[in-house]
N, C-alpha and C. Protein backbone atom coordinates (compact mmCIF):
# COMPACT_ATOMS: atom_id res chain seq x y z
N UNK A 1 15.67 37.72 5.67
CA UNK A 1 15.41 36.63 4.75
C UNK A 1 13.92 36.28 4.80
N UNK A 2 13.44 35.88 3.50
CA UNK A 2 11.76 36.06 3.89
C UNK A 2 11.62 34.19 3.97
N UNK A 3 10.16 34.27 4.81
CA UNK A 3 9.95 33.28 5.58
C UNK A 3 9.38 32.01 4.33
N UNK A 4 10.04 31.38 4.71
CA UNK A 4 9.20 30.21 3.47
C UNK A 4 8.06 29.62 3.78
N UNK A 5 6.93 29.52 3.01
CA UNK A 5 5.59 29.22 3.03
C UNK A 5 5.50 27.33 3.92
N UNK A 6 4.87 27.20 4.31
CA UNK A 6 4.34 25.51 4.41
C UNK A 6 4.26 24.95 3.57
N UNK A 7 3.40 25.71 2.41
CA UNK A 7 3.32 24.82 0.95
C UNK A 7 4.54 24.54 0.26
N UNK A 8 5.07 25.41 0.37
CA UNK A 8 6.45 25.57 -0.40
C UNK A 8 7.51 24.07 0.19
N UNK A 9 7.38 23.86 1.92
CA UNK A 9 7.81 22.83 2.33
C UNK A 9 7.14 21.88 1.99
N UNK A 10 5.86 21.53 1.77
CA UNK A 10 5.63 20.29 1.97
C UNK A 10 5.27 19.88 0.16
N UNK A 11 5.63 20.79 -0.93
CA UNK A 11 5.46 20.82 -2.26
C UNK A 11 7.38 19.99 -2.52
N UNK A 12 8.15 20.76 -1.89
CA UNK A 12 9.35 20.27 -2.26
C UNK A 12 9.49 18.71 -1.35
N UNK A 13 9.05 18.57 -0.25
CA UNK A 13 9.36 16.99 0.01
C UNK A 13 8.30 16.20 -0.63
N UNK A 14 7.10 16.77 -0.98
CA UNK A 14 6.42 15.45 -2.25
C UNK A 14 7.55 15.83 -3.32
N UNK A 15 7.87 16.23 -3.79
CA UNK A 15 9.21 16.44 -5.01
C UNK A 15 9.87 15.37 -4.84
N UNK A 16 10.78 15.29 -3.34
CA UNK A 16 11.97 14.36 -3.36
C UNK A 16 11.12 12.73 -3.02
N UNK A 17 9.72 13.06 -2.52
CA UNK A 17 9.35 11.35 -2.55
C UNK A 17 9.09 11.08 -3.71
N UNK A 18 8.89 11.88 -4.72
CA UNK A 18 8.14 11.70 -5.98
C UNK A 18 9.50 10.92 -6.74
N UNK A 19 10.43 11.29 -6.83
CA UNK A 19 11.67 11.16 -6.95
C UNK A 19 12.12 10.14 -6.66
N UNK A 20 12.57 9.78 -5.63
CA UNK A 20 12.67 9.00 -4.88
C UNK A 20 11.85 7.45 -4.93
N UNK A 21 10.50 7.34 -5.32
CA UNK A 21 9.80 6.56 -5.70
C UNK A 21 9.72 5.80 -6.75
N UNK A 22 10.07 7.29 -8.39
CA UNK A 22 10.93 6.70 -9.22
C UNK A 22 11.88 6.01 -9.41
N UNK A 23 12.83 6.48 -8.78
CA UNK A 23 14.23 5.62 -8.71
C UNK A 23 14.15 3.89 -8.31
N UNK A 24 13.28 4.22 -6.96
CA UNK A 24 13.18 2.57 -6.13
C UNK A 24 12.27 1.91 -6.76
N UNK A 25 11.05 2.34 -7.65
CA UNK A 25 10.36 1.51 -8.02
C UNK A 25 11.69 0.74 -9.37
N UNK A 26 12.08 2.02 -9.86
CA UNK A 26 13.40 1.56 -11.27
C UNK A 26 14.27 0.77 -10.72
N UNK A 27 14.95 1.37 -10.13
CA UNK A 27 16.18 0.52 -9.25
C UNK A 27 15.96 -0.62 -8.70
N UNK A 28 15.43 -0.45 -7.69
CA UNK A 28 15.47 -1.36 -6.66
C UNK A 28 15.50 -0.33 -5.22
N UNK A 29 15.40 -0.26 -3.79
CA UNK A 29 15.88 0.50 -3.00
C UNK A 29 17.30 0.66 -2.74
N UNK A 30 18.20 -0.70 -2.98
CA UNK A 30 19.86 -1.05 -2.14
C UNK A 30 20.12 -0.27 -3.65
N UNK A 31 20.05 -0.28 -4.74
CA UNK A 31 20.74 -0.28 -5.98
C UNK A 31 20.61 1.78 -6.06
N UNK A 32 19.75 2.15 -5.34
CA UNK A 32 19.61 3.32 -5.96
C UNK A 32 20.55 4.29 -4.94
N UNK A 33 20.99 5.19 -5.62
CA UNK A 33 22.26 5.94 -4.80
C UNK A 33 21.47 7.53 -4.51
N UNK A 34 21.63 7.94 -3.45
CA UNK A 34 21.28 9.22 -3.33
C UNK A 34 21.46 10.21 -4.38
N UNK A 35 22.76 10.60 -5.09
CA UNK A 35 22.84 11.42 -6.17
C UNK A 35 21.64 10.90 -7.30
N UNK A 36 21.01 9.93 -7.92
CA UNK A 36 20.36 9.77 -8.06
C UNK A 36 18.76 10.14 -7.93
N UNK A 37 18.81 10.29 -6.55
CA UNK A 37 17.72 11.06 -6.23
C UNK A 37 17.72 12.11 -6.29
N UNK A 38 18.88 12.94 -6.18
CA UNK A 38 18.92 14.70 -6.31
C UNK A 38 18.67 14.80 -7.91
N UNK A 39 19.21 13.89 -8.61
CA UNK A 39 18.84 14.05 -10.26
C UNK A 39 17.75 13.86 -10.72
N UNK A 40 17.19 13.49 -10.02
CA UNK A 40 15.64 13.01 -10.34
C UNK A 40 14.89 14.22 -10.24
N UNK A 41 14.93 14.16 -8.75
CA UNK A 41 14.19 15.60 -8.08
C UNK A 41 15.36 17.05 -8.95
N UNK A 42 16.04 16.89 -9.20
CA UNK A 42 16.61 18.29 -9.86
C UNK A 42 17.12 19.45 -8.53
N UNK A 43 17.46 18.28 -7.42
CA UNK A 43 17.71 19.01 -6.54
C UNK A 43 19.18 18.75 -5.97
N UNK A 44 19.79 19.73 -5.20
CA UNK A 44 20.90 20.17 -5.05
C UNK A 44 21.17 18.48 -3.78
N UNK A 45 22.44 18.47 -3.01
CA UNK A 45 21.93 17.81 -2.34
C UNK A 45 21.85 17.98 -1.06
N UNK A 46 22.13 19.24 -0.58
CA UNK A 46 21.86 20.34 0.41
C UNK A 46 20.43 20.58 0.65
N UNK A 47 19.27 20.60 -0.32
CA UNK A 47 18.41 20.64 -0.73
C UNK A 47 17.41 19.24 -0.07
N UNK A 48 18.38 18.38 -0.63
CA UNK A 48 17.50 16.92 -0.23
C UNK A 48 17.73 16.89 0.91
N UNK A 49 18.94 16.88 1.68
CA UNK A 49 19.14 16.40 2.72
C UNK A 49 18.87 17.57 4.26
N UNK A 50 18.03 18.23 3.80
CA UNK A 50 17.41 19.62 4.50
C UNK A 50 16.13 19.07 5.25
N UNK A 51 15.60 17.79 4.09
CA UNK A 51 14.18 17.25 4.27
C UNK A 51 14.21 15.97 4.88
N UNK A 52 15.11 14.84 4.66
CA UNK A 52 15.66 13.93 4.83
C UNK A 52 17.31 13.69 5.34
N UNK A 53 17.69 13.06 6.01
CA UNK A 53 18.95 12.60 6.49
C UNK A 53 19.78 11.49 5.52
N UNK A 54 19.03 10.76 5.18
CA UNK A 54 19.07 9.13 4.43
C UNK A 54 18.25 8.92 3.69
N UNK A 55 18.96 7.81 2.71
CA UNK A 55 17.91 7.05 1.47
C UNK A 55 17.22 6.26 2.68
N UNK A 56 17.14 5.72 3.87
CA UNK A 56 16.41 4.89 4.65
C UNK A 56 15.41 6.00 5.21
N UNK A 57 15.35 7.16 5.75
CA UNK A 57 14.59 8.28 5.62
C UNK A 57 13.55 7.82 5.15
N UNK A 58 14.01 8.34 3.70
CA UNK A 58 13.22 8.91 2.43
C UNK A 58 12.23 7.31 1.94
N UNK A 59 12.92 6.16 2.18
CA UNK A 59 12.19 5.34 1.72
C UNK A 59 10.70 4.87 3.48
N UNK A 60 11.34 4.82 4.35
CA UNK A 60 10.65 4.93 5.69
C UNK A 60 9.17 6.13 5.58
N UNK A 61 9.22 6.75 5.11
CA UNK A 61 8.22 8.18 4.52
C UNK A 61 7.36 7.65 3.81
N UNK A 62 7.95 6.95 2.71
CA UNK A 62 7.42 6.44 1.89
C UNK A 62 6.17 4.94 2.13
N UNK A 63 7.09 4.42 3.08
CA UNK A 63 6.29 3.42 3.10
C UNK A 63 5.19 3.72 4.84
N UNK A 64 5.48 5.31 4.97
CA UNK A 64 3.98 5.44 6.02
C UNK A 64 3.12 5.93 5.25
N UNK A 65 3.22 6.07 3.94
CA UNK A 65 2.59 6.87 3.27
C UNK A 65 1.53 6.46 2.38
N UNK A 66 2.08 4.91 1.63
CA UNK A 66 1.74 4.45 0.90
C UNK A 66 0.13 3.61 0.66
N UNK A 67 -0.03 3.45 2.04
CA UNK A 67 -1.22 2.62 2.45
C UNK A 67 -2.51 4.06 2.20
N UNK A 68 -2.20 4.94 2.50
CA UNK A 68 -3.16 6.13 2.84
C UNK A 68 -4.04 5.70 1.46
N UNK A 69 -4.31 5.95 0.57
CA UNK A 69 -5.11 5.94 -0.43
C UNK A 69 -6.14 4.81 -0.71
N UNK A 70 -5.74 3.75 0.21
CA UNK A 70 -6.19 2.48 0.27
C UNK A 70 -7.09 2.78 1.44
N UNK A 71 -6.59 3.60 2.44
CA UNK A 71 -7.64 3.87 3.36
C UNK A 71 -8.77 4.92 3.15
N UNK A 72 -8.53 5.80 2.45
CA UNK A 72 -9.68 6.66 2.07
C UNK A 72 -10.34 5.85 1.39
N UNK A 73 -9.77 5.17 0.35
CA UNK A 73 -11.33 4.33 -0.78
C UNK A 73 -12.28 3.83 0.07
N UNK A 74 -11.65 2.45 1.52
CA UNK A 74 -12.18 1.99 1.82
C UNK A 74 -13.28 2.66 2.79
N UNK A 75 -12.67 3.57 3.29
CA UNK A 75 -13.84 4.09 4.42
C UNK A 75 -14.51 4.84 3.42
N UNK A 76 -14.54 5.42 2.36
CA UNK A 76 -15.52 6.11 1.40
C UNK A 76 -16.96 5.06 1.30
N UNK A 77 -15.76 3.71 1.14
CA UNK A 77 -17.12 2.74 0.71
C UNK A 77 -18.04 2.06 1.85
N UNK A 78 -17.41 2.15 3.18
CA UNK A 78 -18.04 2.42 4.51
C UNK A 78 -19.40 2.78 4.20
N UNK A 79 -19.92 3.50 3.49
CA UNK A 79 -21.73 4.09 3.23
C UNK A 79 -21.92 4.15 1.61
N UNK A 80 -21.14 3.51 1.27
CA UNK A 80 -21.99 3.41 -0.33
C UNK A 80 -22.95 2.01 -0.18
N UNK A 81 -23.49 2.04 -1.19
CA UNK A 81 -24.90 1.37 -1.40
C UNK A 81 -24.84 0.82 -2.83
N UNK A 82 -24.98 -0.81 -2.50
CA UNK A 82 -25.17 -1.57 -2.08
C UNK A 82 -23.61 -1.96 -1.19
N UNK A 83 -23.55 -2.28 -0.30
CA UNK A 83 -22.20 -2.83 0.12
C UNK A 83 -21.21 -3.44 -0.25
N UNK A 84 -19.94 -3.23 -0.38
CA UNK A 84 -18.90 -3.83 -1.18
C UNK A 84 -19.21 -5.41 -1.15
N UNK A 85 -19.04 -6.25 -1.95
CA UNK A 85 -19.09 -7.53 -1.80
C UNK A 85 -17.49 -7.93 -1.74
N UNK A 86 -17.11 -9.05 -1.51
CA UNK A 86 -16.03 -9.48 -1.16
C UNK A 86 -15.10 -9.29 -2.41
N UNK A 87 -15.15 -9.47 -3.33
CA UNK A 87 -14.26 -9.55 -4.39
C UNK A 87 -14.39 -8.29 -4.50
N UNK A 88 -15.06 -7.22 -4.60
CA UNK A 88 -15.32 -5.89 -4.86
C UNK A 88 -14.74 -5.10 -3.71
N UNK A 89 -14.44 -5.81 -2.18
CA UNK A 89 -13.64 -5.31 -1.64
C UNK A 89 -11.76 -5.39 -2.08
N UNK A 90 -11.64 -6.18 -2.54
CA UNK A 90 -10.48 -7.12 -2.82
C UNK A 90 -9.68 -5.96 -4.01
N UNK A 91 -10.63 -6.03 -4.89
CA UNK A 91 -10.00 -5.49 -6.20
C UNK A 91 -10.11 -4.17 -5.68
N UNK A 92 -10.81 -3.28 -4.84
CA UNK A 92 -10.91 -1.74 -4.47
C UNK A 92 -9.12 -1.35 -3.93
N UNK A 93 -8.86 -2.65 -3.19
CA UNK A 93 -7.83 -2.74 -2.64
C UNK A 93 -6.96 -2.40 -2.94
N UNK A 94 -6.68 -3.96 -4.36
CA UNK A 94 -5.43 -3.91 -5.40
C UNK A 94 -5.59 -2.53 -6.10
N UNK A 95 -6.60 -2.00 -6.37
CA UNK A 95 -6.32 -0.66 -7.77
C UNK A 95 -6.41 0.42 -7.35
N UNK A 96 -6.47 0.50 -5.62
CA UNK A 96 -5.70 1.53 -4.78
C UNK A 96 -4.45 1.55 -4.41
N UNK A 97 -3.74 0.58 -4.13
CA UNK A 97 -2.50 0.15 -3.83
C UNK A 97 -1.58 0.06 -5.36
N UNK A 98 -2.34 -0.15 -6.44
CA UNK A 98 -1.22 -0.16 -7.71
C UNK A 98 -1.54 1.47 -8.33
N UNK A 99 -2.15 2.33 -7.32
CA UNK A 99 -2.37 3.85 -8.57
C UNK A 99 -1.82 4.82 -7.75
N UNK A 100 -1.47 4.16 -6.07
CA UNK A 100 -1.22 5.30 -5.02
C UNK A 100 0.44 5.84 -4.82
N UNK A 101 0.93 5.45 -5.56
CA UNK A 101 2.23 6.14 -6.57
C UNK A 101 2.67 6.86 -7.98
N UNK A 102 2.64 7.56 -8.04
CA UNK A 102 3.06 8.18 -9.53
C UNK A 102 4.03 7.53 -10.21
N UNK A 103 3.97 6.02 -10.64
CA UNK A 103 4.80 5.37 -11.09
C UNK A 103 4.24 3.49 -11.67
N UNK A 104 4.84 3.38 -12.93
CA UNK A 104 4.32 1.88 -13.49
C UNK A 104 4.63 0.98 -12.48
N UNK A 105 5.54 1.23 -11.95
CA UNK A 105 6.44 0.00 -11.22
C UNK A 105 6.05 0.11 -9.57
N UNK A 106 4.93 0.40 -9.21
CA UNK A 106 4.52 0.35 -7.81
C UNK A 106 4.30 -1.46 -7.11
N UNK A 107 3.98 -1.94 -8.05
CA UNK A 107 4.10 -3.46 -7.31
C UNK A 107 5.38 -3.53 -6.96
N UNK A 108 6.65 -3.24 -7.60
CA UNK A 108 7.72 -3.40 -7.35
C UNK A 108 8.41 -2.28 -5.80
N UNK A 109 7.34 -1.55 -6.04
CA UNK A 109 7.60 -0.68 -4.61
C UNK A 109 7.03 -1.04 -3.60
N UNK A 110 5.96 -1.73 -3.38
CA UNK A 110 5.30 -2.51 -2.46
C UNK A 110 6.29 -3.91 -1.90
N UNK A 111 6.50 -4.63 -3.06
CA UNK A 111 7.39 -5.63 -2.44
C UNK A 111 8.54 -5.18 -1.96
N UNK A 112 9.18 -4.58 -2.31
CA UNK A 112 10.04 -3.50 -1.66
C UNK A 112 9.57 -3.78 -0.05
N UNK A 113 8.48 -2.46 0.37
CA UNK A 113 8.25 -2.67 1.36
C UNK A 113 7.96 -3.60 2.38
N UNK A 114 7.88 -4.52 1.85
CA UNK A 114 7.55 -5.86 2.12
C UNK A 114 8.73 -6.41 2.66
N UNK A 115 9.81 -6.64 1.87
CA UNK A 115 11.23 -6.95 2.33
C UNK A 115 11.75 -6.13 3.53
N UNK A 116 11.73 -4.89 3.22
CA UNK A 116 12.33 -4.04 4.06
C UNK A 116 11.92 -4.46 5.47
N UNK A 117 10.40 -4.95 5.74
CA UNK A 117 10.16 -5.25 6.92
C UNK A 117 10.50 -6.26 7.45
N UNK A 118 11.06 -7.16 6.96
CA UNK A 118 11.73 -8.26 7.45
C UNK A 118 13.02 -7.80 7.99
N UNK A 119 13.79 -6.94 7.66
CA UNK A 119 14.82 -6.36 8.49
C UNK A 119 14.84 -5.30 9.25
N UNK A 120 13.98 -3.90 8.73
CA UNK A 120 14.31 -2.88 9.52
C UNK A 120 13.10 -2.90 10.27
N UNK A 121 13.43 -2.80 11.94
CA UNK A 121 12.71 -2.60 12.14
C UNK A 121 11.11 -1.69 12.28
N UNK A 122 11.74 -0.42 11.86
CA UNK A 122 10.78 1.05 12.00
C UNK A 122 10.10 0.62 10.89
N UNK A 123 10.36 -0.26 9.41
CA UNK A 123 9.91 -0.46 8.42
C UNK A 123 8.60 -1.43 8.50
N UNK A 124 9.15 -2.29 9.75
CA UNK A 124 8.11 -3.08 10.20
C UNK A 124 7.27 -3.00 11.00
N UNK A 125 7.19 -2.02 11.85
CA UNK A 125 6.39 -1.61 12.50
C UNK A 125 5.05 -0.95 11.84
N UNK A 126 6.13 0.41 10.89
CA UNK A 126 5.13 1.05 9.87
C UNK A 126 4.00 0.11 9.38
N UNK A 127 4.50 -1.40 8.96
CA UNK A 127 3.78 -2.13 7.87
C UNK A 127 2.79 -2.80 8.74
N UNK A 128 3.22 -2.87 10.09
CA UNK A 128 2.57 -3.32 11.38
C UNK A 128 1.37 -2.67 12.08
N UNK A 129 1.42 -1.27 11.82
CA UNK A 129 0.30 -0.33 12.11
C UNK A 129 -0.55 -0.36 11.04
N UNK A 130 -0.08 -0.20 9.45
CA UNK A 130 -0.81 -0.10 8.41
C UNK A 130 -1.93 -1.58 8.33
N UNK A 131 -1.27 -2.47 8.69
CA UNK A 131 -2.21 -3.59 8.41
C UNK A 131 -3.06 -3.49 9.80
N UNK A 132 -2.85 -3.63 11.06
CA UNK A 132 -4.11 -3.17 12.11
C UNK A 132 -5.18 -2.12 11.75
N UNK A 133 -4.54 -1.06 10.77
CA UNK A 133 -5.69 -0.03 10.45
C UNK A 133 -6.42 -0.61 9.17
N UNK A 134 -5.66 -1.43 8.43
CA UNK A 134 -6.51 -1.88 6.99
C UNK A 134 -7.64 -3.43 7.75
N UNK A 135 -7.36 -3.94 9.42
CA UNK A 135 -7.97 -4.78 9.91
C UNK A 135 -9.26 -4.00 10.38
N UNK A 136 -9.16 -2.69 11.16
CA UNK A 136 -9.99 -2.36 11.47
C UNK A 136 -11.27 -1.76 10.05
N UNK A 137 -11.19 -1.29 9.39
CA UNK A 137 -12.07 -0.32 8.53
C UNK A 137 -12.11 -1.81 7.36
N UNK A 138 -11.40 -2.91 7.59
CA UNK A 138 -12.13 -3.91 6.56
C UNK A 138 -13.61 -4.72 7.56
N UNK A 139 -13.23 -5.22 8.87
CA UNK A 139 -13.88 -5.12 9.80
C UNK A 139 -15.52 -4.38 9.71
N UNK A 140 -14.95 -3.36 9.71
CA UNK A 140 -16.42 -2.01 9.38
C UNK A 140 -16.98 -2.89 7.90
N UNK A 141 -16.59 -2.77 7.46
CA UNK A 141 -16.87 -3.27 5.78
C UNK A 141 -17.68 -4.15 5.86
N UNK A 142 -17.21 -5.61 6.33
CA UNK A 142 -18.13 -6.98 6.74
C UNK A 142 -18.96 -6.70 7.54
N UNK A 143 -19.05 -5.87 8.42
CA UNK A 143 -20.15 -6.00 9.48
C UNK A 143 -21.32 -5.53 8.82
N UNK A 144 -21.04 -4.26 7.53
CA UNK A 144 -22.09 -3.84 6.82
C UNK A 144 -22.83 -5.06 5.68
N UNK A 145 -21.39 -6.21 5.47
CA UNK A 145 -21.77 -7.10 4.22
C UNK A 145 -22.94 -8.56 4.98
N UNK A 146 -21.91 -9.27 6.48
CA UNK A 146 -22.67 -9.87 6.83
C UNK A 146 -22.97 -9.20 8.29
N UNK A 147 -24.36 -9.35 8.27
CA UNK A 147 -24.71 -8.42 9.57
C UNK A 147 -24.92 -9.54 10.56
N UNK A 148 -25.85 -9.19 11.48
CA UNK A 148 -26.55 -10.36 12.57
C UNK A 148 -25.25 -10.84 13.23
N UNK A 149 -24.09 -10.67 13.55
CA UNK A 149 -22.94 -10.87 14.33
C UNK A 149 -21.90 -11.95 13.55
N UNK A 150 -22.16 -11.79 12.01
CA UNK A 150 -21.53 -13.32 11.44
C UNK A 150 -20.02 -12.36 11.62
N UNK A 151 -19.11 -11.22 11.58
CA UNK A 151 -17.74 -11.34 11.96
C UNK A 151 -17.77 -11.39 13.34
N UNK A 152 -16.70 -12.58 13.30
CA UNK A 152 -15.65 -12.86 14.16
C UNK A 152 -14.42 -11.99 14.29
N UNK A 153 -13.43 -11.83 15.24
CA UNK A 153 -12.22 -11.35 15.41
C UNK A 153 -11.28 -11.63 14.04
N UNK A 154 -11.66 -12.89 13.64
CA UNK A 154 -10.09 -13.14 12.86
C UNK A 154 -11.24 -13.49 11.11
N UNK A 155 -12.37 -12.58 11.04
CA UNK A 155 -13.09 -12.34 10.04
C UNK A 155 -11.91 -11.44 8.88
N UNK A 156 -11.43 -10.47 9.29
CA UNK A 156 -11.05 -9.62 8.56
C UNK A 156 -9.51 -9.80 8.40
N UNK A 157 -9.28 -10.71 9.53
CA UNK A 157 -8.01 -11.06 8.95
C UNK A 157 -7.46 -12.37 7.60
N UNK A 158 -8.82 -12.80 7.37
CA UNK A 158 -9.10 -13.81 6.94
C UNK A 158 -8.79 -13.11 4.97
N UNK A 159 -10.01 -11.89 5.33
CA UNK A 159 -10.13 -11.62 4.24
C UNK A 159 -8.35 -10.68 3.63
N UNK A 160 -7.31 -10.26 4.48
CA UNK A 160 -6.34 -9.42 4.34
C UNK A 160 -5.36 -10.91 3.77
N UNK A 161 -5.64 -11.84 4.23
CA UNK A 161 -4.73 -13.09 3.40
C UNK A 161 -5.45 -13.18 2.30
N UNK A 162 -6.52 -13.51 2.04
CA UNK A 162 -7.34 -14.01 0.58
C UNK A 162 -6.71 -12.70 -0.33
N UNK A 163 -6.70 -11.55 0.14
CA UNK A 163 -6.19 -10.34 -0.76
C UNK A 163 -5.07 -10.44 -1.02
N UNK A 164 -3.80 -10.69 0.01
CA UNK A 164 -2.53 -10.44 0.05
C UNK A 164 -1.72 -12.04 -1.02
N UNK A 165 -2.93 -13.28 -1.08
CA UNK A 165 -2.77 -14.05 -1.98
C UNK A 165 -2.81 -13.63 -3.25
N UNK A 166 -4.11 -13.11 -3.88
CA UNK A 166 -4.48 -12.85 -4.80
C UNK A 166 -3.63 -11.74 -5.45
N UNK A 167 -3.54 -10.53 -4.71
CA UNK A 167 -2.41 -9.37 -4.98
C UNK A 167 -0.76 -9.83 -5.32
N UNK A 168 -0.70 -11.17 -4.93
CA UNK A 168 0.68 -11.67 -5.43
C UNK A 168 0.73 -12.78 -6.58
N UNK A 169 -0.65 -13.30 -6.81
CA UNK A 169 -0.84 -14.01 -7.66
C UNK A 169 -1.20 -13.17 -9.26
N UNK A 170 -2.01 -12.13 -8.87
CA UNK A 170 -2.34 -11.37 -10.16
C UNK A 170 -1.58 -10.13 -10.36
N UNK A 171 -0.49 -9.64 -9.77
CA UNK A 171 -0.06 -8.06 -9.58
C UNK A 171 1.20 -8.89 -9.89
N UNK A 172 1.92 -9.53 -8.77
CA UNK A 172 3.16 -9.48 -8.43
C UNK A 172 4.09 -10.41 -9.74
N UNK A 173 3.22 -11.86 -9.04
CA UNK A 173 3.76 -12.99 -10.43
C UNK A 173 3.41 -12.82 -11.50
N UNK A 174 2.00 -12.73 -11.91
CA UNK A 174 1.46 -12.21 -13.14
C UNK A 174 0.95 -13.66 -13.55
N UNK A 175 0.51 -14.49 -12.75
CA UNK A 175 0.55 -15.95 -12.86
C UNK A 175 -1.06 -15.70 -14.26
N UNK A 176 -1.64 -16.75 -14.47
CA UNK A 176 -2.43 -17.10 -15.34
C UNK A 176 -3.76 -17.33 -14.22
N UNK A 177 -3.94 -16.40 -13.59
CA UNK A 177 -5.06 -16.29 -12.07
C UNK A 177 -6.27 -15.78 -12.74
N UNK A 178 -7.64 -16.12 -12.44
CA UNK A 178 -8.61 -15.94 -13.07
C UNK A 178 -9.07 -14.81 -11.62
N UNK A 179 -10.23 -13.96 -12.36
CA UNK A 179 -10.73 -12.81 -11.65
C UNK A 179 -10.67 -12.84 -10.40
N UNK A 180 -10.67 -11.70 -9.62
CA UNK A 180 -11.24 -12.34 -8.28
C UNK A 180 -12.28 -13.03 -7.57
N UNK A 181 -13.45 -12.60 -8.18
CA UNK A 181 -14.81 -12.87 -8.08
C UNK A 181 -14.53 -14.78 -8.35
N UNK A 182 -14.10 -14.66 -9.72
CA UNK A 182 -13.89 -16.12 -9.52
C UNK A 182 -13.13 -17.17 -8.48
N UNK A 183 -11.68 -16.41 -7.97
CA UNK A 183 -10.90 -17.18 -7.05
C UNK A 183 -11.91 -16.89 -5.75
N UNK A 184 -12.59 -15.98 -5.29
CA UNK A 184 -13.27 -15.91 -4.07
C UNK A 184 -14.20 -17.14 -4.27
N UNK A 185 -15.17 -17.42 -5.01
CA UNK A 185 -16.27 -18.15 -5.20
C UNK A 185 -15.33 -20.10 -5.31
N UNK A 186 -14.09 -20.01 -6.07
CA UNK A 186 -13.69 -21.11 -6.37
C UNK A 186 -13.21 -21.22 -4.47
N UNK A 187 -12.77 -20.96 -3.99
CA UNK A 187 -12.14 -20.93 -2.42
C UNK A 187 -13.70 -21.30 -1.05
N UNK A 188 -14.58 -20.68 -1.52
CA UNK A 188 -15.37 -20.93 -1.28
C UNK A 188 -16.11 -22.18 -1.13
N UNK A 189 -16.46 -22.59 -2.26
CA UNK A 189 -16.37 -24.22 -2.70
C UNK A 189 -15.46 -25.04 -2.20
N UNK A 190 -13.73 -24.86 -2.31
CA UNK A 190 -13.19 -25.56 -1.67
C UNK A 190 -13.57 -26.03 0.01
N UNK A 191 -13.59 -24.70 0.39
CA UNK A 191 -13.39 -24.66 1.93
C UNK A 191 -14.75 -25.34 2.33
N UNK A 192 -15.90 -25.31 1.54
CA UNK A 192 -17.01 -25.93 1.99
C UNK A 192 -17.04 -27.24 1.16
N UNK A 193 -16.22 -27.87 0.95
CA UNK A 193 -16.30 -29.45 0.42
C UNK A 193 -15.07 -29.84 1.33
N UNK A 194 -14.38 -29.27 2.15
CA UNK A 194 -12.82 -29.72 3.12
C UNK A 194 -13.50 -29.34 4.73
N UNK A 195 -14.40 -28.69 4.80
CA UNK A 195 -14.39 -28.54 6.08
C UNK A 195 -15.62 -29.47 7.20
């Protein structure tokens, strides 16, 4: 029997996440049924389950996966010139995180993940490592924006809430939220007329 390539493996499990991504961003994750996913992917289900065990699998994959694209932008911008400014970090964020799926409905796959971590644990952990690595390389970011020692420890965690606000105010709800540039600068003002 001839030997199957690497590519060949790792071409057919982007297939079934590709798949798979569809469905949960459509569905929901609880709503979507495995046969489903073999119809998607056009695959047998001998096939799927060669690569994966479970729809908890296949969605667990998914969500170690998902952050990656968000981390290349940012360390790309690690040495670009002039240095990200804060809102320009913010939005690099959101329009890495809403394009790093092959699918309209990726906000809806994010909150997804979001939920999931409130119960499973491996789901939360995943989301638990991803945000220490999006702390560290935002970290790098500020130290390039304010230099002379202005971050602190809880600098960059500061800025992963101002994002994780804004990303639910303009992505998620779809509220009537003005730019970022503007909510950074309006927050700004606040915090320096309250503090």
């Amino acid at each position: 029997m001839p030997r199957v390539s690497q590519e060949h493996l790792d071409a057919r499990r982007r297939q079934i996440l590709d798949a798979a991504t569809l469905c949960f961003a459509r569905n929901g994750f609880h709503a979507t049924t495995m046969p489903e996913i073999f119809a998607e992917a056009g695959l047998s289900a001998g096939a799927v389950y060669r690569y994966f065990p479970s729809k908890q699998a296949i969605f667990e994959s998914l969500v170690g996966t998902g952050m990656h694209p968000v981390f290349v932008a940012l360390r790309d911008a690690e040495t670009s010139e002039p240095p990200l400014t804060v809102p320009e970090i913010i939005d690099l964020i959101h329009r890495e995180m809403t394009t790093s799926f092959d699918t309209a409905d990726t906000t809806s796959l994010i909150v997804q993940f979001w939920a999931e971590a409130m119960r499973v644990p491996q789901v939360r952990d995943s989301q638990s490592d991803g945000m220490l690595e999006l702390h560290d390389v935002l970290s790098a970011l500020l130290r390039r924006l304010l230099p002379d020692g202005q971050v602190g420890a809880d600098t960059a965690w500061a800025l992963i809430a101002l994002s994780l606000g804004a990303f639910i105010s303009q992505t998620v709800l779809k509220t009537n939220t003005p730019p970022t540039a503007t909510l950074v600068s309006e927050l700004r003002s606040l915090l320096s007329n309250t503090s």
